[in-house]
PDB file of N, CA and C in Angstrom:
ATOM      1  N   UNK A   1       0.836  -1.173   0.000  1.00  0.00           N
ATOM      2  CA  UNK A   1       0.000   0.000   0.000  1.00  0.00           C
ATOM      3  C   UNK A   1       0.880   1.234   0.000  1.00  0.00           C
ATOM      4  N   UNK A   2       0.381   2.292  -0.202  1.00  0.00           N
ATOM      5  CA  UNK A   2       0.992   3.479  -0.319  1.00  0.00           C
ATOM      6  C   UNK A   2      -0.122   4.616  -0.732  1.00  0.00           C
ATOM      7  N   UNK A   3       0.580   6.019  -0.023  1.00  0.00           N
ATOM      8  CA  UNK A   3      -0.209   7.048   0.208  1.00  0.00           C
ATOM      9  C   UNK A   3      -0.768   7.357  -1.106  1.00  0.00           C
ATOM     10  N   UNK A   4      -1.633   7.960  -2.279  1.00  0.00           N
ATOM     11  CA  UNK A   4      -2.548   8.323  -3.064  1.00  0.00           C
ATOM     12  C   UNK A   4      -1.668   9.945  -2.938  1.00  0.00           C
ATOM     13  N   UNK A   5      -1.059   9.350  -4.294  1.00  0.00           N
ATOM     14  CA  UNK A   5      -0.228  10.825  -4.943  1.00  0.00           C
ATOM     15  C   UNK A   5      -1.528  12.004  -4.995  1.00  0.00           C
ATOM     16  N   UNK A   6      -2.724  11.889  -4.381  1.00  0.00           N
ATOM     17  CA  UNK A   6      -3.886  12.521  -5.375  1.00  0.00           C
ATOM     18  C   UNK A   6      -4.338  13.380  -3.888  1.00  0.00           C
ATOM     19  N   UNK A   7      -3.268  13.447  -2.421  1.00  0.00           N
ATOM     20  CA  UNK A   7      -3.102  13.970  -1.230  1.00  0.00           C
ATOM     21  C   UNK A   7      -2.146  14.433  -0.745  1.00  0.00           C
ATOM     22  N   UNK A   8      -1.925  15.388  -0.429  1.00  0.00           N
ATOM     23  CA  UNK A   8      -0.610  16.460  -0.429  1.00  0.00           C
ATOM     24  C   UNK A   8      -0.615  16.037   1.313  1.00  0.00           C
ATOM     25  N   UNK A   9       0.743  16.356   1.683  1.00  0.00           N
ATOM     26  CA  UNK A   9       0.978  16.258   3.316  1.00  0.00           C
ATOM     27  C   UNK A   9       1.780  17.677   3.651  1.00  0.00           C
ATOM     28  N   UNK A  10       1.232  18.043   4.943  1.00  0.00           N
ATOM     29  CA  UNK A  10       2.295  19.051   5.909  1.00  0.00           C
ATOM     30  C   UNK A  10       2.299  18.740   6.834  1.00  0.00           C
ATOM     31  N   UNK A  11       3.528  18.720   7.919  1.00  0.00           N
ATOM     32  CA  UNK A  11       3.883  18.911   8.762  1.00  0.00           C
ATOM     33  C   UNK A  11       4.338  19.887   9.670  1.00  0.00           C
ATOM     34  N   UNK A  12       3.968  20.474  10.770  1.00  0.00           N
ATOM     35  CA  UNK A  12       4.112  21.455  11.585  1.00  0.00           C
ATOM     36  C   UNK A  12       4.976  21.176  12.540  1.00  0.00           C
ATOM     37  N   UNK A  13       4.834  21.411  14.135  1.00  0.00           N
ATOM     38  CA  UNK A  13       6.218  20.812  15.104  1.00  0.00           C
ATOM     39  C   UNK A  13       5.288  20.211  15.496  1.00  0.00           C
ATOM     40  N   UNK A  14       4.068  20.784  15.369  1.00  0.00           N
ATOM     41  CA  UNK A  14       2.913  19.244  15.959  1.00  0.00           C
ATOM     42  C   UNK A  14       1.640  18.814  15.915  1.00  0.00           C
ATOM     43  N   UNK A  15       1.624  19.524  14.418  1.00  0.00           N
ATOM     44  CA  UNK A  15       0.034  18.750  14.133  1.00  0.00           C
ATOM     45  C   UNK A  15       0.738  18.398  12.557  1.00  0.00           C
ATOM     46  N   UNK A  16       0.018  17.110  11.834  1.00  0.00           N
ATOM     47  CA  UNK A  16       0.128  16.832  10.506  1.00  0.00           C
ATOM     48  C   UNK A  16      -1.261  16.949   9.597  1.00  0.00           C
ATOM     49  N   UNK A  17      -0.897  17.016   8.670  1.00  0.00           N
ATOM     50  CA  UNK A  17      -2.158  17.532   7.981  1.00  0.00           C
ATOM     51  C   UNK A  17      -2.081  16.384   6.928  1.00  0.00           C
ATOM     52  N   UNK A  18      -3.512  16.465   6.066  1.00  0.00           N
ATOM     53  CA  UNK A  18      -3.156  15.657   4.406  1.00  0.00           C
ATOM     54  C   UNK A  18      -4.825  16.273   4.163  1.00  0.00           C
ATOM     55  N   UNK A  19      -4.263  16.916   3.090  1.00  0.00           N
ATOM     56  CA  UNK A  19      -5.395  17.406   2.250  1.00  0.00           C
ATOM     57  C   UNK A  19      -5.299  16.569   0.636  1.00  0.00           C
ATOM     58  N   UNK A  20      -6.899  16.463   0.529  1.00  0.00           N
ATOM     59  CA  UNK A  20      -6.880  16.413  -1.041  1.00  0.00           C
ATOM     60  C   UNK A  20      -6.436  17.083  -2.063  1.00  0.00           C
ATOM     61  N   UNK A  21      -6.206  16.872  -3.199  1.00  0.00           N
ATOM     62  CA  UNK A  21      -6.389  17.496  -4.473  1.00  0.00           C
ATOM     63  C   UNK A  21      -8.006  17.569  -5.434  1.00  0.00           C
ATOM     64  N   UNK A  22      -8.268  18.238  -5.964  1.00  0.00           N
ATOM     65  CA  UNK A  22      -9.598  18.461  -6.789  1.00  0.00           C
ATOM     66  C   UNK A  22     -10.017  16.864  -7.377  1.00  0.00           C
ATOM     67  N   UNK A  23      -8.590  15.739  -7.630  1.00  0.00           N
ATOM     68  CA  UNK A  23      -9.092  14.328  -8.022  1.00  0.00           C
ATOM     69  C   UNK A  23      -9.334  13.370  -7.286  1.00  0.00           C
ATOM     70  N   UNK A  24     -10.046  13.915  -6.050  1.00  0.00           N
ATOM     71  CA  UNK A  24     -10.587  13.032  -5.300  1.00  0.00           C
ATOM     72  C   UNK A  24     -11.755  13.681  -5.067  1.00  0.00           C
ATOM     73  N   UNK A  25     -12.601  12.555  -4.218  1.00  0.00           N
ATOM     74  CA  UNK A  25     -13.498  11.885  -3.782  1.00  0.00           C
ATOM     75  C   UNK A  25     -14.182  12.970  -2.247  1.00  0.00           C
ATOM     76  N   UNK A  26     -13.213  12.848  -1.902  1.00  0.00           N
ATOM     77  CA  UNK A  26     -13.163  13.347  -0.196  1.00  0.00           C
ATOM     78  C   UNK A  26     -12.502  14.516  -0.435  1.00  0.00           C
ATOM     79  N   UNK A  27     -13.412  15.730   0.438  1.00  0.00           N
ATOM     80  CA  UNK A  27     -13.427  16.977   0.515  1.00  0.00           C
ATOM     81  C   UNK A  27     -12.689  17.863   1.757  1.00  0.00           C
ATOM     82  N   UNK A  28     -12.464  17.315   2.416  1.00  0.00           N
ATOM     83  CA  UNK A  28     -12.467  17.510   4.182  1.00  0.00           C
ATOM     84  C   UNK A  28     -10.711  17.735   3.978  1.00  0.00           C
ATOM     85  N   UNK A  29     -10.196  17.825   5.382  1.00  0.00           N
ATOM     86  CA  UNK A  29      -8.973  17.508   5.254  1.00  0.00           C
ATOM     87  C   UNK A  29      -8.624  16.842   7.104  1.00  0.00           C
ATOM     88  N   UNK A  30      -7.924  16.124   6.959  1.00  0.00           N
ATOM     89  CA  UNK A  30      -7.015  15.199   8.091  1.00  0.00           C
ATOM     90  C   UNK A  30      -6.107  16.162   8.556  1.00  0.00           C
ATOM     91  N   UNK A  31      -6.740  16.422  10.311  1.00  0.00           N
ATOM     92  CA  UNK A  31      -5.750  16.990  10.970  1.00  0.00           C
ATOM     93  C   UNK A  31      -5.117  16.054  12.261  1.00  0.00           C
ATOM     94  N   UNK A  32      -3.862  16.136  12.335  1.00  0.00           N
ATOM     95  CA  UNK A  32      -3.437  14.465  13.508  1.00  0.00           C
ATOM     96  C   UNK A  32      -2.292  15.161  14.220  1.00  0.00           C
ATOM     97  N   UNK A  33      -1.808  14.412  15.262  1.00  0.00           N
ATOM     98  CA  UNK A  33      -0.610  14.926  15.823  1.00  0.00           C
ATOM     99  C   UNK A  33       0.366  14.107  15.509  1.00  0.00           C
ATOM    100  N   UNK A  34       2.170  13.949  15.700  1.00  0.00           N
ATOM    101  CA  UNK A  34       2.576  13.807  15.105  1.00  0.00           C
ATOM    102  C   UNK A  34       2.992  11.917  15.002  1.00  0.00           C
ATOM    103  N   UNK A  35       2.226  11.584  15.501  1.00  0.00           N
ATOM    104  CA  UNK A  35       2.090   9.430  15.155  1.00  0.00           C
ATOM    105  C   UNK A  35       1.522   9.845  13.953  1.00  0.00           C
ATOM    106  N   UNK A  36       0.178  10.287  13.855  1.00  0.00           N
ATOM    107  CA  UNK A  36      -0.268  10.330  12.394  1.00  0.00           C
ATOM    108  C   UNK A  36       1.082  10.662  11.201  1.00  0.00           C
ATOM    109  N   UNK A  37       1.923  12.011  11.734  1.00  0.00           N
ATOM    110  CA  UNK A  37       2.450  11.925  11.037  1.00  0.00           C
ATOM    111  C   UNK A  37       3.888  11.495  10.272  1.00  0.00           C
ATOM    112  N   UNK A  38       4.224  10.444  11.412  1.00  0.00           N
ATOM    113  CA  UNK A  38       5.229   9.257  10.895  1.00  0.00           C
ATOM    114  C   UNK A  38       4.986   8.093  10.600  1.00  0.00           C
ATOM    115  N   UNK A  39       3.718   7.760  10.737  1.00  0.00           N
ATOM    116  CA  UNK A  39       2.751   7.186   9.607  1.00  0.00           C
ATOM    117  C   UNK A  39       2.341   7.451   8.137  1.00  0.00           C
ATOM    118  N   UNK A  40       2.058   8.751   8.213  1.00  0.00           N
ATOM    119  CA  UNK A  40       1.502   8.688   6.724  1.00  0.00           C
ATOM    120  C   UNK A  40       3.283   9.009   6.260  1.00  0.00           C
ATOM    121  N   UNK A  41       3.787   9.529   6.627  1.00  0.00           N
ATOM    122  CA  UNK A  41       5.696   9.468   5.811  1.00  0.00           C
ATOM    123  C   UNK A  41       5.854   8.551   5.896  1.00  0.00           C
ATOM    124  N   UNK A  42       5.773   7.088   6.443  1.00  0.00           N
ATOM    125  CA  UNK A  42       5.955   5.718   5.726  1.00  0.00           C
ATOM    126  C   UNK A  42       4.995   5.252   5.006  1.00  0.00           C
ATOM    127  N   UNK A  43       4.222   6.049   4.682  1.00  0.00           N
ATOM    128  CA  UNK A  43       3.441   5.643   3.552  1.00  0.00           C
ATOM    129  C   UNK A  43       3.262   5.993   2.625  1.00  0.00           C
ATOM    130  N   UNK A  44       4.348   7.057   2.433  1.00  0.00           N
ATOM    131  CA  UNK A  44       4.507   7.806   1.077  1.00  0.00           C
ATOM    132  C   UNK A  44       5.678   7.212   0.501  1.00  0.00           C
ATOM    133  N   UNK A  45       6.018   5.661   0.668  1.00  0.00           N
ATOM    134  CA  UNK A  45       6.891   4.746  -0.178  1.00  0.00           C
ATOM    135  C   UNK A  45       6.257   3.527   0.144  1.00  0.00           C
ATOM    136  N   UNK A  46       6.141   2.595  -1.477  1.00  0.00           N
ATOM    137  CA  UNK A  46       5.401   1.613  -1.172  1.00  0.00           C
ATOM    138  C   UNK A  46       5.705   0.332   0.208  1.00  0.00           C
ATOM    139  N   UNK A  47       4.873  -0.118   1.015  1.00  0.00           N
ATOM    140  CA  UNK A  47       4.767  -0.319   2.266  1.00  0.00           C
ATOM    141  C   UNK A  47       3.336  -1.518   2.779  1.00  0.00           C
ATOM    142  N   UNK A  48       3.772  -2.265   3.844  1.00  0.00           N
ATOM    143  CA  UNK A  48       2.726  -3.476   4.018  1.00  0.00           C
ATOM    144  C   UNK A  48       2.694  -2.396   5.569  1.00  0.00           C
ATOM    145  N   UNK A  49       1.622  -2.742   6.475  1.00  0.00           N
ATOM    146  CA  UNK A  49       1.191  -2.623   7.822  1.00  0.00           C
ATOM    147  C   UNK A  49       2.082  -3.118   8.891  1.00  0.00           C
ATOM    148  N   UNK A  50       2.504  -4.482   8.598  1.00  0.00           N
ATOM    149  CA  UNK A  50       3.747  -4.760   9.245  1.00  0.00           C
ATOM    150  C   UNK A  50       4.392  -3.623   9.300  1.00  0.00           C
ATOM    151  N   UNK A  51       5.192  -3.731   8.207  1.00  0.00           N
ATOM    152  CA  UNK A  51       6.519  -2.495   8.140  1.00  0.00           C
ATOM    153  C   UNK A  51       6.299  -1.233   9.089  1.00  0.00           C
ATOM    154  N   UNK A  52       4.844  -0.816   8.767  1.00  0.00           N
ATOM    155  CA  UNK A  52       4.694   0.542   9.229  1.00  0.00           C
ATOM    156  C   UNK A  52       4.850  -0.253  10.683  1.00  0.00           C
ATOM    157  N   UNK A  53       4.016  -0.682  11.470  1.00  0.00           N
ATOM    158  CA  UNK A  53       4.055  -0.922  12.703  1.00  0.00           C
ATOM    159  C   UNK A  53       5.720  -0.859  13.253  1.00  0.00           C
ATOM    160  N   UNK A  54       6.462  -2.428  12.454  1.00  0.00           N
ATOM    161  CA  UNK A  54       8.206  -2.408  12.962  1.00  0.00           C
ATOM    162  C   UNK A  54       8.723  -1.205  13.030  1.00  0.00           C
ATOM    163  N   UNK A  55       8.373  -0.375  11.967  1.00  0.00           N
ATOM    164  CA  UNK A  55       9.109   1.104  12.096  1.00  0.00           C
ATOM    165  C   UNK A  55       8.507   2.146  13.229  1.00  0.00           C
ATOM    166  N   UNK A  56       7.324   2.241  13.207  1.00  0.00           N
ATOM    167  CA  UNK A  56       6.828   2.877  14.564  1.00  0.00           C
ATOM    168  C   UNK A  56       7.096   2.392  15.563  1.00  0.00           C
ATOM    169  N   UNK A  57       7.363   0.933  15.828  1.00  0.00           N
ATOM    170  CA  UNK A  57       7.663   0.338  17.218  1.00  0.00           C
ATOM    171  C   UNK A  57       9.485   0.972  17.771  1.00  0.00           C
ATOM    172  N   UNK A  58      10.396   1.027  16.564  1.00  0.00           N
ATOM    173  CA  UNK A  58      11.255   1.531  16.638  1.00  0.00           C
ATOM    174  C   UNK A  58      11.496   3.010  17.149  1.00  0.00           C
ATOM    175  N   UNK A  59      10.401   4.045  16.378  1.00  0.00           N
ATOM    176  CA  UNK A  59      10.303   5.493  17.074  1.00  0.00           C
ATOM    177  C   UNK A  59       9.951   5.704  17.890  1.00  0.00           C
ATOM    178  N   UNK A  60       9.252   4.721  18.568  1.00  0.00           N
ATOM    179  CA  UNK A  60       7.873   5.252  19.721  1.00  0.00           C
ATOM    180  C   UNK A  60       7.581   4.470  20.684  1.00  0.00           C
ATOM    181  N   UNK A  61       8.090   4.891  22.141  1.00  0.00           N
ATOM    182  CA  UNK A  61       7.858   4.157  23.242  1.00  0.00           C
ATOM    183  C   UNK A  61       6.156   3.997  23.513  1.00  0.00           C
ATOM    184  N   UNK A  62       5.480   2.451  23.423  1.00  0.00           N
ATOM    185  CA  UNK A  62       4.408   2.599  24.172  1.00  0.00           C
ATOM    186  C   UNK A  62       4.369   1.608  24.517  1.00  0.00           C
ATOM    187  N   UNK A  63       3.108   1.176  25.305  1.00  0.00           N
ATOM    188  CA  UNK A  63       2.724   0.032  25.594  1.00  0.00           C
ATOM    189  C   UNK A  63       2.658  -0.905  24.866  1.00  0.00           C
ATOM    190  N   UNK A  64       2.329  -2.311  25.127  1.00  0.00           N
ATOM    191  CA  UNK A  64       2.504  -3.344  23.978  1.00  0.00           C
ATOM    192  C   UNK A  64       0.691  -3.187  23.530  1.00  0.00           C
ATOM    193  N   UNK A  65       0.644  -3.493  22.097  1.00  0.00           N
ATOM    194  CA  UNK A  65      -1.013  -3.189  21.503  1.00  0.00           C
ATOM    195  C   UNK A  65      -1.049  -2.124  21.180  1.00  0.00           C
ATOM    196  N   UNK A  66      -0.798  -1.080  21.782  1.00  0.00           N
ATOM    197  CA  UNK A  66      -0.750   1.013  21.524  1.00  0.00           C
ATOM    198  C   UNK A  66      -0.296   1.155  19.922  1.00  0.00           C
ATOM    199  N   UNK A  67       0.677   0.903  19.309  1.00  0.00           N
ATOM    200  CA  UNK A  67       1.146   1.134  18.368  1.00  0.00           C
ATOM    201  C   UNK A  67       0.314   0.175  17.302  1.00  0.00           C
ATOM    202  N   UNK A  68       0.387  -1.087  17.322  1.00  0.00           N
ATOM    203  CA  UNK A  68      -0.692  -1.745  16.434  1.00  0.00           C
ATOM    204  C   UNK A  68      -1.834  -1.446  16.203  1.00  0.00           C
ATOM    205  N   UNK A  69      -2.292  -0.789  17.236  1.00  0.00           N
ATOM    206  CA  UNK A  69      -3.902  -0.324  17.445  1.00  0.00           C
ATOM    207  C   UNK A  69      -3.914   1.020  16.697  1.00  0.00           C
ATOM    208  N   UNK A  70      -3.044   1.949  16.882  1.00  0.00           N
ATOM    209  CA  UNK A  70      -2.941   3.439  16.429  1.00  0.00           C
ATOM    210  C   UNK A  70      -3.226   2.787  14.771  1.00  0.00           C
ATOM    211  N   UNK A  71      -1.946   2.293  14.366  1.00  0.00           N
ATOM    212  CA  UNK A  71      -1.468   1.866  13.033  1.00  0.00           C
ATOM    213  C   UNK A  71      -3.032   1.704  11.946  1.00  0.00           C
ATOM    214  N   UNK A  72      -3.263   0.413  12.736  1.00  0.00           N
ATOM    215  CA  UNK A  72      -4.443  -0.350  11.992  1.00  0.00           C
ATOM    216  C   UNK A  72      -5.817   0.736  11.814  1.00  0.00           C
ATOM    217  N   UNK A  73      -6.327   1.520  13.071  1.00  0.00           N
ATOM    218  CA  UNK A  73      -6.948   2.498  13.089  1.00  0.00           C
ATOM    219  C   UNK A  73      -6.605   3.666  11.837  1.00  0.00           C
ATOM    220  N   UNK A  74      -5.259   4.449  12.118  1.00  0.00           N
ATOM    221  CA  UNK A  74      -5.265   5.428  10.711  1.00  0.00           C
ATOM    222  C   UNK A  74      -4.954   4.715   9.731  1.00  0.00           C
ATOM    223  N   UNK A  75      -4.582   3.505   9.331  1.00  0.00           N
ATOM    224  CA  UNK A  75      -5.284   3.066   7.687  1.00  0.00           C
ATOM    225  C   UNK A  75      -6.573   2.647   7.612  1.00  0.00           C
ATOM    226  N   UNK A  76      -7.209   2.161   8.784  1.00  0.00           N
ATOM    227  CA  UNK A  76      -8.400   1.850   8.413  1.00  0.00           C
ATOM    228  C   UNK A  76      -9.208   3.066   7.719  1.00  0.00           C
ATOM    229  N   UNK A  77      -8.764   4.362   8.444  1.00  0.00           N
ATOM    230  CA  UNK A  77      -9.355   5.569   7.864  1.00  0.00           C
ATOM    231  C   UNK A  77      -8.784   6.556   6.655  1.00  0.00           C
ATOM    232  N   UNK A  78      -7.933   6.026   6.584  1.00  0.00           N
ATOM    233  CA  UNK A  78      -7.132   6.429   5.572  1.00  0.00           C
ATOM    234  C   UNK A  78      -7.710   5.578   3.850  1.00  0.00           C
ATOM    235  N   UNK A  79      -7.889   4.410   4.149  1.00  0.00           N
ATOM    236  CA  UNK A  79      -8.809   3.947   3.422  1.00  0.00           C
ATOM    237  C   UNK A  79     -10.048   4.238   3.019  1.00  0.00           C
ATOM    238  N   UNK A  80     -10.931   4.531   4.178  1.00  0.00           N
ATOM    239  CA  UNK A  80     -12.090   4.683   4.110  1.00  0.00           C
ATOM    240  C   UNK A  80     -12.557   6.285   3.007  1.00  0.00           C
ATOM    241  N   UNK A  81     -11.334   7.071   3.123  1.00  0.00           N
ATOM    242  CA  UNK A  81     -11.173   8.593   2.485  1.00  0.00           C
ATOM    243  C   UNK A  81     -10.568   8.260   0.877  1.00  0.00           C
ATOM    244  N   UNK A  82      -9.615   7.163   0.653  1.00  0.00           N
ATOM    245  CA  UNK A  82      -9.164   7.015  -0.574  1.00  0.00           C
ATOM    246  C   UNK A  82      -8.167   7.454  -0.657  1.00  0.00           C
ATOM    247  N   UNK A  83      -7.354   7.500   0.481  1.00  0.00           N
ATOM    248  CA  UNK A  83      -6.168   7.969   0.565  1.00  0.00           C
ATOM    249  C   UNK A  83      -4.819   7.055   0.135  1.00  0.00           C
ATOM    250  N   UNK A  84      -5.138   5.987   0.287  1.00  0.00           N
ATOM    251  CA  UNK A  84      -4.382   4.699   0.119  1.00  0.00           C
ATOM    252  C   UNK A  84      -4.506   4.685  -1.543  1.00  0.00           C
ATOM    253  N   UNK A  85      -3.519   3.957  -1.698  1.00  0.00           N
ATOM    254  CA  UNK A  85      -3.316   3.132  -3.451  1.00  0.00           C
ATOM    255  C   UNK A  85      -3.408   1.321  -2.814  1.00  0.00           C
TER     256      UNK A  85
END
C-alpha cells in the first residue's frame, strides 16, 4: 500500500495535515498529531502494515497493543477517504 499521490501532506512541530487534491473523492482535510504523522511518511513509499508498525515500534515508546492499534486504526481511515493506493 501506499499514500494516493492525489493527497498532499504538511507537517508542523505538531500537528500533521493531508489534504486532497480536486481528483478526489473526499473533501475535508485530516488533521493528527505527530504518530499520524510518521505514519503517513511511511506511507509515502510503497509499504505493508507490518513495516509501518516495525518502524513505529522503533520510534515510539508505548505500551505493547498502543502502536498496532494506532497503526491499523489510521489506515483503516485512511482507506475509508481514498487515501491509500
Amino acid at each position: 500500500m501506499k499514500l494516493n499521490p492525489s493527497f498532499l501532506t504538511h507537517n508542523t512541530s505538531d500537528e500533521s495535515y493531508l489534504v486532497p487534491t480536486s481528483n478526489t473523492s473526499f473533501s475535508g482535510m485530516v488533521r493528527g498529531n505527530k504518530t499520524l504523522g510518521a505514519i503517513i511518511k511511511l506511507l509515502k513509499e510503497e509499504t505493508t502494515e507490518e513495516e509501518v508498525i516495525k518502524a513505529m515500534r522503533s520510534k515510539f515508546d508505548a505500551p505493547e497493543g498502543v502502536i498496532e492499534k494506532d497503526v491499523k486504526y489510521v489506515i483503516s481511515e485512511l482507506q475509508k477517504i481514498g487515501a491509500l493506493e
